[in-house]
C-alpha atoms as a PDB file:
ATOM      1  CA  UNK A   1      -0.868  16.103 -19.791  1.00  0.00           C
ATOM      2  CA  UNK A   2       0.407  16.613 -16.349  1.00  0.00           C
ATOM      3  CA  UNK A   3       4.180  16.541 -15.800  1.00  0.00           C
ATOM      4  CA  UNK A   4       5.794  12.699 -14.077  1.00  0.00           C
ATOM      5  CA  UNK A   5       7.188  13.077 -10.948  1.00  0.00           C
ATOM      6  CA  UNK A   6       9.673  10.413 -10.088  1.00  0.00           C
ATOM      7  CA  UNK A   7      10.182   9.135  -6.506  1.00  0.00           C
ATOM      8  CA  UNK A   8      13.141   6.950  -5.725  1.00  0.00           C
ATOM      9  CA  UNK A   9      14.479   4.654  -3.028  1.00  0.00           C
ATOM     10  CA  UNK A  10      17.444   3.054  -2.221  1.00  0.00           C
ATOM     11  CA  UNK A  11      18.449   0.291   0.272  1.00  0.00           C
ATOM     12  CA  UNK A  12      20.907  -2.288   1.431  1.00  0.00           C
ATOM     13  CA  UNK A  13      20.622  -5.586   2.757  1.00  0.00           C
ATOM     14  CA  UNK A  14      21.324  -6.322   6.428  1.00  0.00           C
ATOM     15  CA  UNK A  15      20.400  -9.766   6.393  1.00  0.00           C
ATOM     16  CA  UNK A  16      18.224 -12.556   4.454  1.00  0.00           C
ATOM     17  CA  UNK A  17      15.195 -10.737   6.031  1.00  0.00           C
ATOM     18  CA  UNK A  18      16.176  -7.195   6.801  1.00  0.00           C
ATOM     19  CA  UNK A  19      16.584  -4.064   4.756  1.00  0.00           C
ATOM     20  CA  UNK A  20      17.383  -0.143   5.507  1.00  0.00           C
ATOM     21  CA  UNK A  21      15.881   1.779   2.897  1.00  0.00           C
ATOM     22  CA  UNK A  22      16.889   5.894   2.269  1.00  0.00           C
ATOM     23  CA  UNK A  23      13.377   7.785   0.913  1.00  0.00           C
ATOM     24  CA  UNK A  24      13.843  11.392   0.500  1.00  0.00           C
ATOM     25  CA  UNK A  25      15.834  11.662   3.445  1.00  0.00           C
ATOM     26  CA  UNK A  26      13.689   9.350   5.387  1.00  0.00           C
ATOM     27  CA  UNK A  27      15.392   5.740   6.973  1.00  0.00           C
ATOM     28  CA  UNK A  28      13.048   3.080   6.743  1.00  0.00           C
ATOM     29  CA  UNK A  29      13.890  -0.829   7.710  1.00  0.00           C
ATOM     30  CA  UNK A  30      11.982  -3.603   6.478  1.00  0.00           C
ATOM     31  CA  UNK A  31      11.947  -7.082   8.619  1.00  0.00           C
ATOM     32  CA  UNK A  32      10.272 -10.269   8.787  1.00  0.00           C
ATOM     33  CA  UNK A  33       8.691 -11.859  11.777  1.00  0.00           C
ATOM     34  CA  UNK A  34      10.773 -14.211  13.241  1.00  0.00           C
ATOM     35  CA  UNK A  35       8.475 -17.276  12.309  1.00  0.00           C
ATOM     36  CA  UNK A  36       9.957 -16.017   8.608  1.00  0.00           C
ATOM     37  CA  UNK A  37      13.433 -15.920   9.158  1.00  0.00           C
ATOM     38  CA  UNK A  38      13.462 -11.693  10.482  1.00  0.00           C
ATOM     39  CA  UNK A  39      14.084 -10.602  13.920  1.00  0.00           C
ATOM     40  CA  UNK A  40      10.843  -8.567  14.070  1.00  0.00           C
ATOM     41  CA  UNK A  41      12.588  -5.156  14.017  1.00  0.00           C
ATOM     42  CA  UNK A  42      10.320  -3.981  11.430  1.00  0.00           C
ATOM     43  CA  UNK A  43       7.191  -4.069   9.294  1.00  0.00           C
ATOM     44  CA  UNK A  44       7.915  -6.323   6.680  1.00  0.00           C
ATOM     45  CA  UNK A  45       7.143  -5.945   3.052  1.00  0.00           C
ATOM     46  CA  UNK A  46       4.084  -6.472   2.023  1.00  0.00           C
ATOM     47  CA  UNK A  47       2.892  -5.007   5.364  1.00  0.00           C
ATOM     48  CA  UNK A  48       4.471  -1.733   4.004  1.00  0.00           C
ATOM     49  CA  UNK A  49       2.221  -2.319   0.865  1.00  0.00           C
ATOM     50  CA  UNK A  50      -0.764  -1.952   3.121  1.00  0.00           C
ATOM     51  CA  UNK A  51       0.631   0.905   4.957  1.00  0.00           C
ATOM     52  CA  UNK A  52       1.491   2.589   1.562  1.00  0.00           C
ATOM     53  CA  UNK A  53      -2.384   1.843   0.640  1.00  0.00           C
ATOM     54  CA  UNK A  54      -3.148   3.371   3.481  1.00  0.00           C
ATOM     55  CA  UNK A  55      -1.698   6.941   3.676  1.00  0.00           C
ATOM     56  CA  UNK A  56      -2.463   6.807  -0.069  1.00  0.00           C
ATOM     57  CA  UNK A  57      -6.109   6.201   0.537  1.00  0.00           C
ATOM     58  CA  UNK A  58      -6.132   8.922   3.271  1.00  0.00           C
ATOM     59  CA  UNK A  59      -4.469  11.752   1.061  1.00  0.00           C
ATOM     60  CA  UNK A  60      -6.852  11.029  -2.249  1.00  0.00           C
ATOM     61  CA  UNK A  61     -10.075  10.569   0.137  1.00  0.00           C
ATOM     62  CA  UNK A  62      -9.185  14.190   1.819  1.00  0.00           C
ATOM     63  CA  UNK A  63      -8.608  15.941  -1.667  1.00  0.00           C
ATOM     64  CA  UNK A  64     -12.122  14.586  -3.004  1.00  0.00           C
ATOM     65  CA  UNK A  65     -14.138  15.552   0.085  1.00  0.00           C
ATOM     66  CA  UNK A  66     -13.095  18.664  -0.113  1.00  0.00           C
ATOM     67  CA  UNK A  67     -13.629  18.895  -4.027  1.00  0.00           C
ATOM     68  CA  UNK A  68     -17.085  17.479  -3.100  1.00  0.00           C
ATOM     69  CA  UNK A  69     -17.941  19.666  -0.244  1.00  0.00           C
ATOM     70  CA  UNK A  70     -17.873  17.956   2.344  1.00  0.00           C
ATOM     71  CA  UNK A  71     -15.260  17.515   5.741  1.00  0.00           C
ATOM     72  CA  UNK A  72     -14.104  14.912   6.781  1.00  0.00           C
ATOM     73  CA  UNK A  73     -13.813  14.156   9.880  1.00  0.00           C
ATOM     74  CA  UNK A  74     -11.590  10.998  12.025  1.00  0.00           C
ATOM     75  CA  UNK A  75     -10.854   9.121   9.234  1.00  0.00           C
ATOM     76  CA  UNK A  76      -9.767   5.713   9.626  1.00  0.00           C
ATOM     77  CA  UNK A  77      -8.865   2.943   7.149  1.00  0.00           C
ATOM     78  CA  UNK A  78      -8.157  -0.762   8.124  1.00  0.00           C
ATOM     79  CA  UNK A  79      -7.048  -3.272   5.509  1.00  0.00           C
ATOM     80  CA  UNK A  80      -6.273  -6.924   5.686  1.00  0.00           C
ATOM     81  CA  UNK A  81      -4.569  -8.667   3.132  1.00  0.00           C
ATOM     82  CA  UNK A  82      -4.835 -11.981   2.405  1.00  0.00           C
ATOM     83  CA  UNK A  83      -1.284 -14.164   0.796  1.00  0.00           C
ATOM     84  CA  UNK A  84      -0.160 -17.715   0.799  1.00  0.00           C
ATOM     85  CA  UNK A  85       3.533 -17.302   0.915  1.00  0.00           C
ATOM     86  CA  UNK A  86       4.065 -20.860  -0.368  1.00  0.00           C
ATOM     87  CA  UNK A  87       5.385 -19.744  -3.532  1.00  0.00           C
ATOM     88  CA  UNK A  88       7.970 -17.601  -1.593  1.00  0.00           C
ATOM     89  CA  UNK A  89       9.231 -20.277  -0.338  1.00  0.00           C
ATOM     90  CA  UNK A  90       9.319 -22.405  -3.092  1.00  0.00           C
ATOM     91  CA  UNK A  91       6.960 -24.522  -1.597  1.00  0.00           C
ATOM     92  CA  UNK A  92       4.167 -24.076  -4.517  1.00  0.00           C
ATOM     93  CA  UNK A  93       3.393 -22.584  -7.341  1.00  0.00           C
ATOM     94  CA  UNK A  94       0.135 -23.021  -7.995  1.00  0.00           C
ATOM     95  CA  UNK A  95      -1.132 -19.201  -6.177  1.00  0.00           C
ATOM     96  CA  UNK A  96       0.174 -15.856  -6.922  1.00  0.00           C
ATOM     97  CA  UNK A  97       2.914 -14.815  -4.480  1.00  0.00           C
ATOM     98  CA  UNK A  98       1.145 -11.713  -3.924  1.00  0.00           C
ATOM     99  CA  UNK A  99      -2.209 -10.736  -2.377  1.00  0.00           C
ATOM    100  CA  UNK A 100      -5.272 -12.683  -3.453  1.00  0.00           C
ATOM    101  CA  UNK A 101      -7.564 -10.460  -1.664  1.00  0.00           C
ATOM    102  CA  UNK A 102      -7.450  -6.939  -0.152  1.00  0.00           C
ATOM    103  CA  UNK A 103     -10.186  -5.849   1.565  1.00  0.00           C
ATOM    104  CA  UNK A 104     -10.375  -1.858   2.423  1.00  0.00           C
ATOM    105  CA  UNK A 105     -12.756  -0.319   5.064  1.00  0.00           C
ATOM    106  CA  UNK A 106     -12.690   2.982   5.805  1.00  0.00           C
ATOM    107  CA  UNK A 107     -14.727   4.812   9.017  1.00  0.00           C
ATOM    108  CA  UNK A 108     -15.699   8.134   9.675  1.00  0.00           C
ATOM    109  CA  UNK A 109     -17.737  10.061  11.937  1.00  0.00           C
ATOM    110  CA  UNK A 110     -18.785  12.574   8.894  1.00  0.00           C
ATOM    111  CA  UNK A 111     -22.125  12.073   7.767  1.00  0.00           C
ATOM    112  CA  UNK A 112     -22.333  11.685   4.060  1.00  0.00           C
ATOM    113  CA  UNK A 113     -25.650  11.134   1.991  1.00  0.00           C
ATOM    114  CA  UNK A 114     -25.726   7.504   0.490  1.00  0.00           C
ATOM    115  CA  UNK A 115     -25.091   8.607  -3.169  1.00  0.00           C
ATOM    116  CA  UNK A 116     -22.495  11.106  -1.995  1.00  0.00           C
ATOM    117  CA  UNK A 117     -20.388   8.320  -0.323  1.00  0.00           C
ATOM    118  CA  UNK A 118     -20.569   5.990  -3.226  1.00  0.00           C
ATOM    119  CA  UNK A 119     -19.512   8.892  -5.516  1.00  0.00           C
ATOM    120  CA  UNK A 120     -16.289   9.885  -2.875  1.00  0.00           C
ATOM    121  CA  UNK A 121     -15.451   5.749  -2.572  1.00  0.00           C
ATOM    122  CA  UNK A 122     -15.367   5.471  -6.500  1.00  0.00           C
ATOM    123  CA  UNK A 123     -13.338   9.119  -6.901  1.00  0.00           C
ATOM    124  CA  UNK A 124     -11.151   6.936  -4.393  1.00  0.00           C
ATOM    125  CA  UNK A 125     -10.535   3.841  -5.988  1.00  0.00           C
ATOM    126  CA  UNK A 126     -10.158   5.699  -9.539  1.00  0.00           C
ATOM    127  CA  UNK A 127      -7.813   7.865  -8.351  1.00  0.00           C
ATOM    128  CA  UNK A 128      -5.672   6.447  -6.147  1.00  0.00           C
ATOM    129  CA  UNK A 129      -2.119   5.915  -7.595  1.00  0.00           C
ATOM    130  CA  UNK A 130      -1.382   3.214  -4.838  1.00  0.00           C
ATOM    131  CA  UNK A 131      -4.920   1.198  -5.732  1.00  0.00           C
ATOM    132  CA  UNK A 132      -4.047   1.807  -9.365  1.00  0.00           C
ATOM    133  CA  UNK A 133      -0.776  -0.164  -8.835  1.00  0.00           C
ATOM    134  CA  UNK A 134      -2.506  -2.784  -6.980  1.00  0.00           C
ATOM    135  CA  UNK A 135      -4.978  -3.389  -9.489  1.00  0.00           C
ATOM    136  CA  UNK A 136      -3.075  -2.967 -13.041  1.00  0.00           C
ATOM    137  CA  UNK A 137      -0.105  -4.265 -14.408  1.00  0.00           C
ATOM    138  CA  UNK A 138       3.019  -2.163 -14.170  1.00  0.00           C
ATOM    139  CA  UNK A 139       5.891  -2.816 -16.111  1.00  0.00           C
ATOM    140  CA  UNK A 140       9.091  -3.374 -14.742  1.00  0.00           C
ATOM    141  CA  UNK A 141      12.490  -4.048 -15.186  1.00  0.00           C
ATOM    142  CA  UNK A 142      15.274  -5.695 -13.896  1.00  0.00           C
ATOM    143  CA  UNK A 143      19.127  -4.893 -14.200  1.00  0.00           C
ATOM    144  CA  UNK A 144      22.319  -6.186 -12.527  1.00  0.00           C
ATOM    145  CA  UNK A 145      25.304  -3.855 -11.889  1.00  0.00           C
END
């Protein structure tokens, strides 16, 4: 078994809708679009889940090409997800408050044999600690100091 590695954030509140966030040395702000409640400063959250998808995606699909021969070359991965923020608001609670659907596509110049690419998408999706999080439970806690 392979050892954890723990990553960490931590953040205060600017406002209702905006955040600075301190990652390994890195300053990150999260905002909403002004038509919910932010100032458009920043991406907001659940954009930053995409984002995080992303350059998740883009690491894990690198490591496997390489494991399965292959370069890759101009790599690009476009995702749309798909929320009703009605339960944010309060306004409903009949959906999730999260993504219903996520749809992935990713684009390369590379030519890969048709078996070969469905074996490096699967590798992908199976290994993918962002995509695992997306699509299994995690448990989590909540405290107040």
């Amino acid at each position: 078994m392979s050892q954890e590695i723990k990553f960490s954030i931590s953040s205060v509140s600017e406002s209702r809708a905006k955040t600075r966030i301190q990652a390994r040395g890195f300053d990150l702000t999260v905002d909403e679009p002004e038509e919910l409640g932010g100032t458009n400063e920043a991406p907001n959250p659940v954009e930053y889940v995409l984002a995080g998808y992303a350059g998740c995606i883009n690491v894990v699909a690198h490591i496997i090409a390489e494991e399965l021969d292959f370069f890759l070359e101009n790599l690009k991965i476009n995702i749309d997800g798909f929320l009703n923020p009605g339960r944010l608001f309060g306004k409903s609670l009949e959906e999730r408050a999260g993504y219903k659907q996520i749809d992935v596509r990713l684009e390369t110049t590379t030519q890969i044999d048709p078996e070969l690419k469905k074996q490096w998408l699967k590798e992908i999706s199976h290994r993918c600690p962002v995509n695992d999080n997306l699509t299994n439970p995690t448990p989590i806690s909540f405290s107040i100091n």
